[in-house]
Structure formats: structure tokens, C-alpha cells
PDB file of N, CA and C in Angstrom:
ATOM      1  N   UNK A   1      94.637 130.198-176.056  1.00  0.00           N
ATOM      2  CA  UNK A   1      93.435 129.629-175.477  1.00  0.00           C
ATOM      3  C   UNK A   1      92.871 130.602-174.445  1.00  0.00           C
ATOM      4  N   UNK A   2      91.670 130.878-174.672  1.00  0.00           N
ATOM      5  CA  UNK A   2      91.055 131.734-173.674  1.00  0.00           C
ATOM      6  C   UNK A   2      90.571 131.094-172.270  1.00  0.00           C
ATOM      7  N   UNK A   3      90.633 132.033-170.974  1.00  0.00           N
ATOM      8  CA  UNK A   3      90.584 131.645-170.001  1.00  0.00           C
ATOM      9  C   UNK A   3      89.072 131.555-169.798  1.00  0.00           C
ATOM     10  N   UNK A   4      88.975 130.320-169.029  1.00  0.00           N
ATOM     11  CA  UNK A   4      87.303 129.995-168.215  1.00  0.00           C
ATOM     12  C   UNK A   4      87.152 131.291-167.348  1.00  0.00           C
ATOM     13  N   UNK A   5      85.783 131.543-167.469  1.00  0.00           N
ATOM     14  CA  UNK A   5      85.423 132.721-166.907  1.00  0.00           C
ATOM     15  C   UNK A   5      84.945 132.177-165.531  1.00  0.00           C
ATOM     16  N   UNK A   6      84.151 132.778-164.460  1.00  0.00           N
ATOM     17  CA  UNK A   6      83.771 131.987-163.916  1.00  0.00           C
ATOM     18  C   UNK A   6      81.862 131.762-163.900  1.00  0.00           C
ATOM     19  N   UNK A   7      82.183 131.864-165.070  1.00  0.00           N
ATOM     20  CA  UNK A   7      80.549 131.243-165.498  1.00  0.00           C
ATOM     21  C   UNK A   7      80.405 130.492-166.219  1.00  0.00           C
ATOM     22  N   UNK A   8      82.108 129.631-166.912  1.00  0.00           N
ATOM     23  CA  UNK A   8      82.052 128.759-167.320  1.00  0.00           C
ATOM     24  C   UNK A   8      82.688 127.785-166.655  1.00  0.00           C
ATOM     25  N   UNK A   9      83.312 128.077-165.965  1.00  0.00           N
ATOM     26  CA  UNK A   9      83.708 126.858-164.064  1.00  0.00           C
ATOM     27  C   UNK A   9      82.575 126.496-163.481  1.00  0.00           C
ATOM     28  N   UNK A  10      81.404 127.418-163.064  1.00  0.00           N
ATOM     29  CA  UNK A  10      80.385 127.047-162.748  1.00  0.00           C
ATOM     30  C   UNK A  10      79.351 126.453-163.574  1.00  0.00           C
ATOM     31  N   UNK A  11      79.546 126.234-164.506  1.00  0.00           N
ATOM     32  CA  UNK A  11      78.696 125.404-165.735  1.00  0.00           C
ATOM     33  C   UNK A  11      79.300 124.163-165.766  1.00  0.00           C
ATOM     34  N   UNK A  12      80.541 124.253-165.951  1.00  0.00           N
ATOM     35  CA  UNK A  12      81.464 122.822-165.924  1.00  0.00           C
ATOM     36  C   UNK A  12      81.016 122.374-164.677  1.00  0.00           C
ATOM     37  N   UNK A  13      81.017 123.060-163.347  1.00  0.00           N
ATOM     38  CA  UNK A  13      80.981 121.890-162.307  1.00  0.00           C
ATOM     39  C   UNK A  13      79.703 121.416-161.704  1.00  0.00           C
ATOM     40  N   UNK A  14      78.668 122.439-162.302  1.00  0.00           N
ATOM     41  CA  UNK A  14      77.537 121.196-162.445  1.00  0.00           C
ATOM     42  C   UNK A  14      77.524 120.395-163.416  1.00  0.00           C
ATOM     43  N   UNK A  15      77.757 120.736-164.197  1.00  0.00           N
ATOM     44  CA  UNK A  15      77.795 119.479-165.026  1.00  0.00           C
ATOM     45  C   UNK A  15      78.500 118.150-164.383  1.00  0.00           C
ATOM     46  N   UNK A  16      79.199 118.261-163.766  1.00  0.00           N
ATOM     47  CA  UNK A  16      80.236 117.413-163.716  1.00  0.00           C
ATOM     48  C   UNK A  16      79.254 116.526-162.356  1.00  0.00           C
ATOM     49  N   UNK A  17      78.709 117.488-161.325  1.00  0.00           N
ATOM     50  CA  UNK A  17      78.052 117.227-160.575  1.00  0.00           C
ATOM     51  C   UNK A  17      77.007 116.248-160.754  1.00  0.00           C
ATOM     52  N   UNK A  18      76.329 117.140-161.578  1.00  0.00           N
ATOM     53  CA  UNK A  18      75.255 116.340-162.235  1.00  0.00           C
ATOM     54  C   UNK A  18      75.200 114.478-163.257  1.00  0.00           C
ATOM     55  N   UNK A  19      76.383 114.715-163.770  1.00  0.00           N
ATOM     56  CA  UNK A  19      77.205 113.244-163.959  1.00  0.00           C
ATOM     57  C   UNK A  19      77.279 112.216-162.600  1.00  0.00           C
ATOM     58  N   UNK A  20      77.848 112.810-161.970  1.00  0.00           N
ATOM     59  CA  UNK A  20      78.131 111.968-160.785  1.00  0.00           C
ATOM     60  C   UNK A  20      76.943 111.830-159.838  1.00  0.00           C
ATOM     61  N   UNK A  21      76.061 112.263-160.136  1.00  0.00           N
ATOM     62  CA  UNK A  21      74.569 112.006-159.199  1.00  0.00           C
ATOM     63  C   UNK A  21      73.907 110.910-160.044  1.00  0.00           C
ATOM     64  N   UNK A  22      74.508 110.679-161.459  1.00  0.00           N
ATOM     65  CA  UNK A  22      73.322 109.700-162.363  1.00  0.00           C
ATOM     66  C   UNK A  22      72.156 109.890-162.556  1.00  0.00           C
ATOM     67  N   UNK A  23      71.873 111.273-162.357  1.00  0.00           N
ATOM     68  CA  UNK A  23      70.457 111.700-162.813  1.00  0.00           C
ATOM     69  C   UNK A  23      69.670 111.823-161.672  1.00  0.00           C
ATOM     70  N   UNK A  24      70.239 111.601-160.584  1.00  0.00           N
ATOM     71  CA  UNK A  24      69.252 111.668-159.325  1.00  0.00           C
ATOM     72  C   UNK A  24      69.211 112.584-158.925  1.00  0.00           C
ATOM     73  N   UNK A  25      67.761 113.412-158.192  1.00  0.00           N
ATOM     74  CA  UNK A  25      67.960 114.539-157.155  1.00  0.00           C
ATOM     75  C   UNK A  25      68.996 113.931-155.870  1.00  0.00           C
ATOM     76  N   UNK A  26      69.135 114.772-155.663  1.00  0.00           N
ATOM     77  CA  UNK A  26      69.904 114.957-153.852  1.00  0.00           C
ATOM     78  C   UNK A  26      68.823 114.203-152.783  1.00  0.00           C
ATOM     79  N   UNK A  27      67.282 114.709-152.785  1.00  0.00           N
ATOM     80  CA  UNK A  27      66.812 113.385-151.683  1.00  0.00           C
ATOM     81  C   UNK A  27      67.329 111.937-152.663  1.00  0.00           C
ATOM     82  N   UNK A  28      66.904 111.588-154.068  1.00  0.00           N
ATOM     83  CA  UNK A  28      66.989 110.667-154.788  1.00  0.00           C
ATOM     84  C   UNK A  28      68.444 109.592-154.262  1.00  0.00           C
ATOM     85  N   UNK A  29      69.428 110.455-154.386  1.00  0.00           N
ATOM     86  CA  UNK A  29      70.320 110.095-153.886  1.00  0.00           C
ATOM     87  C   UNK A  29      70.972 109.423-152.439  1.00  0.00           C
ATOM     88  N   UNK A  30      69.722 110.295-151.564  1.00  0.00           N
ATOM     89  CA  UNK A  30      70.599 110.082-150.310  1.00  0.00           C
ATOM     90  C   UNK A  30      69.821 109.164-150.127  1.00  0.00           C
ATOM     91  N   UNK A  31      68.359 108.899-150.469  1.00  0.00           N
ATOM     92  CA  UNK A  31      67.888 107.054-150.085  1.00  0.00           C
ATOM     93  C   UNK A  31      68.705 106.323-150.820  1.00  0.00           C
ATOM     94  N   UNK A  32      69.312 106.283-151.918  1.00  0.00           N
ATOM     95  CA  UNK A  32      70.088 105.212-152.823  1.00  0.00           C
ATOM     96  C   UNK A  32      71.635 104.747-151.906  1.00  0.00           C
ATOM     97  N   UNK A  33      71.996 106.166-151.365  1.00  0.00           N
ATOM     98  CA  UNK A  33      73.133 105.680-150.066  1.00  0.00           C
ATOM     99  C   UNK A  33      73.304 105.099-149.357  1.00  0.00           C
ATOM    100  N   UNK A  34      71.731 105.252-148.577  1.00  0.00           N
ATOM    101  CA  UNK A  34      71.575 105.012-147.288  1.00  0.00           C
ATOM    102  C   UNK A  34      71.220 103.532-147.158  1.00  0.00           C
ATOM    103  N   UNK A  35      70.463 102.978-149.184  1.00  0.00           N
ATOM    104  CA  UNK A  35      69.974 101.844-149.001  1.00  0.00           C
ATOM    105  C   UNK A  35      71.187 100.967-149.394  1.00  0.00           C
ATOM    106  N   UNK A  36      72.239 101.628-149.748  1.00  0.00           N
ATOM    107  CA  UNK A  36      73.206 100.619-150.277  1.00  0.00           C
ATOM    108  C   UNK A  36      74.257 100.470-149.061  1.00  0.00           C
ATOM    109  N   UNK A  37      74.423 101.477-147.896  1.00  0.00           N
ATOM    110  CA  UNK A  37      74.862 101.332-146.382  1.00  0.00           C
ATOM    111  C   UNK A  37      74.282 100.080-145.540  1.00  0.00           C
ATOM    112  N   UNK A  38      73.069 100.317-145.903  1.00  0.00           N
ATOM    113  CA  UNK A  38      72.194  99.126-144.888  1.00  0.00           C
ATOM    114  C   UNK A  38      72.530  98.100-145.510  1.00  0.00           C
ATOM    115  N   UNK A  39      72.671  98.059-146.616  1.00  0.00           N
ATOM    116  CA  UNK A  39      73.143  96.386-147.108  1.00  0.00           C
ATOM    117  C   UNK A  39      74.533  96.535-146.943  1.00  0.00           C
ATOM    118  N   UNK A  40      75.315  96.963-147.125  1.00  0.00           N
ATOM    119  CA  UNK A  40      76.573  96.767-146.365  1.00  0.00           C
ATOM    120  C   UNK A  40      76.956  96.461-145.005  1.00  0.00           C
ATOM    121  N   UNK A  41      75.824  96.851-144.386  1.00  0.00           N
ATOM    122  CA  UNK A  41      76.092  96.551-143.332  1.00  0.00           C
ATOM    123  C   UNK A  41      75.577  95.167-142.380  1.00  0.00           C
ATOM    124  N   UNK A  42      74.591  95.062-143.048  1.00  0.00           N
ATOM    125  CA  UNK A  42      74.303  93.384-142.872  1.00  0.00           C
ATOM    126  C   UNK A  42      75.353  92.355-143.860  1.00  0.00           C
ATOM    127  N   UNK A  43      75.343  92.419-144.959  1.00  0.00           N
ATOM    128  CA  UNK A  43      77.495  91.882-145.436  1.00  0.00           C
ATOM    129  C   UNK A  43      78.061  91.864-144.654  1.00  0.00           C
ATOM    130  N   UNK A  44      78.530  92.966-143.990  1.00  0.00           N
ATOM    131  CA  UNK A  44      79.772  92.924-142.646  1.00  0.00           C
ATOM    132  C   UNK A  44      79.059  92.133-141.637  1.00  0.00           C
ATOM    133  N   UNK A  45      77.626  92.323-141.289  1.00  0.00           N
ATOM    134  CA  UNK A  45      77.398  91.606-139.967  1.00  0.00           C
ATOM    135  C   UNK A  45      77.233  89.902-140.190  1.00  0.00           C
ATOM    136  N   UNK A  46      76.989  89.611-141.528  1.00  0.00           N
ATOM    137  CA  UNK A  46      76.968  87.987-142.095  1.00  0.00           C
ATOM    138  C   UNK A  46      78.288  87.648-142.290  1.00  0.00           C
ATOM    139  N   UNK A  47      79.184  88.593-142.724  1.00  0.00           N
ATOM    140  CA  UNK A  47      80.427  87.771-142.519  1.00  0.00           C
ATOM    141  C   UNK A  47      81.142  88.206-141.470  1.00  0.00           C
ATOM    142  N   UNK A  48      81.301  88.473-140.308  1.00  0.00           N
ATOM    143  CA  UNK A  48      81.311  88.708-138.782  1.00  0.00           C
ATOM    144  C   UNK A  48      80.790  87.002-138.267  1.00  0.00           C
ATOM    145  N   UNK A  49      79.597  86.861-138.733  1.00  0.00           N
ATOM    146  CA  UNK A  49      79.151  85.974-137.663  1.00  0.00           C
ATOM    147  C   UNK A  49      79.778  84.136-138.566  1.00  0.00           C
ATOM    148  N   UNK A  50      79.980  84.475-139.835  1.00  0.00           N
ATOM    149  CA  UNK A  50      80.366  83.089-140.421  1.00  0.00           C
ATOM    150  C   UNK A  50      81.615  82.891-139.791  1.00  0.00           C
ATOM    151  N   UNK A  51      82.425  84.332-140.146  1.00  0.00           N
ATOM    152  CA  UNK A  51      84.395  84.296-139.500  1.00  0.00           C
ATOM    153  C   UNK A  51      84.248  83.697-138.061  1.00  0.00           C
ATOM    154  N   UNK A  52      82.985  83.810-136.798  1.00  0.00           N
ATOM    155  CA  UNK A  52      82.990  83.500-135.520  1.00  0.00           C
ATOM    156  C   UNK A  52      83.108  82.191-135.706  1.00  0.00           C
ATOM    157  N   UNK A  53      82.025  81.636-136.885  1.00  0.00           N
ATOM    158  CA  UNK A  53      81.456  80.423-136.804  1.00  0.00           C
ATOM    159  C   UNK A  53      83.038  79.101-137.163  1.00  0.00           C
ATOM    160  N   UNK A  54      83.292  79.839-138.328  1.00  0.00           N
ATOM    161  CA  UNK A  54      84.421  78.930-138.558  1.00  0.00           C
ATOM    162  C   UNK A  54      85.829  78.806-137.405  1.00  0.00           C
ATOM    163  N   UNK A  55      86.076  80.060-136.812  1.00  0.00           N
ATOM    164  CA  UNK A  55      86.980  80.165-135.595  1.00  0.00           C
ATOM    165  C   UNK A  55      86.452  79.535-134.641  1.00  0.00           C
ATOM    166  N   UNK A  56      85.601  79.330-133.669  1.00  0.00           N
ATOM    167  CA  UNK A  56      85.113  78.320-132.780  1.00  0.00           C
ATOM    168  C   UNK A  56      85.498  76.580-133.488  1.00  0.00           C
ATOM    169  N   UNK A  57      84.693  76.541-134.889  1.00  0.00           N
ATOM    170  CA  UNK A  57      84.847  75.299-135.066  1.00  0.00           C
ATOM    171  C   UNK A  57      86.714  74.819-135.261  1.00  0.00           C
ATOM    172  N   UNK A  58      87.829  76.074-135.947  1.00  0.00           N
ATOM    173  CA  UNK A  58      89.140  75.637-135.878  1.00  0.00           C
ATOM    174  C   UNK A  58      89.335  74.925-134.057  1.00  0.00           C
ATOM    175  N   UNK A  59      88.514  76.292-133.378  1.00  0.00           N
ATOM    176  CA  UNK A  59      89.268  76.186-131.589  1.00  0.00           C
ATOM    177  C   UNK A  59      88.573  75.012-131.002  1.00  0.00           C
ATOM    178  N   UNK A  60      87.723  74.286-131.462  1.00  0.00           N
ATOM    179  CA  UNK A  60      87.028  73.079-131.288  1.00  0.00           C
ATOM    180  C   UNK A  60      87.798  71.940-131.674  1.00  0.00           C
ATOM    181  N   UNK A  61      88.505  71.716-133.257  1.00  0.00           N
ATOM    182  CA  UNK A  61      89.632  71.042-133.990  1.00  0.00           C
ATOM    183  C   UNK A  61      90.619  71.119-132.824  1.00  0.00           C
ATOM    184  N   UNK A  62      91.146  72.708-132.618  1.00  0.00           N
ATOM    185  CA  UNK A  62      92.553  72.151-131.907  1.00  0.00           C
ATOM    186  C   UNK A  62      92.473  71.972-130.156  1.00  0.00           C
ATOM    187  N   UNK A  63      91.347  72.028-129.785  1.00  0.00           N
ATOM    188  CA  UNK A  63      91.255  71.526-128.830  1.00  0.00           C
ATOM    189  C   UNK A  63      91.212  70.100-128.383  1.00  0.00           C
ATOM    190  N   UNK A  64      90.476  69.707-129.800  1.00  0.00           N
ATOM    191  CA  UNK A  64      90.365  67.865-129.597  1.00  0.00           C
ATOM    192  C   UNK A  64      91.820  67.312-129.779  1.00  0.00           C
ATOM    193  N   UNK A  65      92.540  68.037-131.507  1.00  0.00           N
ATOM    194  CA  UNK A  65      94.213  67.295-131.515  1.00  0.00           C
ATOM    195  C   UNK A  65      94.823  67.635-129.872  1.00  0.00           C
ATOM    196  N   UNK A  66      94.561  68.312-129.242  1.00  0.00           N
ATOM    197  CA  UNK A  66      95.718  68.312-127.965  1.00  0.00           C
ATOM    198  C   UNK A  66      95.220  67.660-126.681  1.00  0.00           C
ATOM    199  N   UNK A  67      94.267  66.808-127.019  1.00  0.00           N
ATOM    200  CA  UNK A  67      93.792  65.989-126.236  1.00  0.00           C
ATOM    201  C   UNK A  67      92.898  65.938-124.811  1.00  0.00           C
TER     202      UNK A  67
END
């Protein structure tokens, strides 16, 4: 088997590159990041504030059982 030259390493790894972008340019991409960050990050901040919501209402429960 003949060895990859390196003009066929560099063919392979755009390619490979180019796979893993899904067809997008590089700006294309970095709004698709940035827009799928911002929704992650309101996820974390909605379930942040439900986890508060339900912990107050447990510390509300065991405040009433202990009288």
C-alpha cells in the first residue's frame, strides 16, 4: 500500500472538515453556534429557576410538617 503524500492528507482533511461543517461557511457556522448557545442558555436559566421553584416549595412542606 502506498503512502499518503502530503497532498493527499491535506485533501483528506478538508474533506473531512468540510463534512463536519454540513456545508456551512465558517461565518455560516459560527451564527449556527452561537444561536444554538443562546438557547442553551436560557434551558439552563429555565431550569435553574423551576429547580428554585420546586426547592422553596419542598422548604415550605418541611417547614409546615415540623410545626
Amino acid at each position: 500500500m502506498a503512502e499518503k503524500t502530503e497532498k493527499d492528507v491535506d485533501a483528506e482533511s478538508a474533506r473531512m472538515i468540510e463534512a463536519a461543517m454540513g456545508g456551512l461557511t465558517n461565518h455560516e457556522l459560527l451564527i449556527k453556534t452561537s444561536l444554538e448557545e443562546a438557547a442553551n442558555v436560557e434551558a439552563r436559566q429555565e431550569a435553574i429557576k423551576k429547580n428554585r421553584e420546586r426547592a422553596l416549595r419542598l422548604l415550605a412542606e418541611i417547614d409546615k410538617s415540623m410545626g
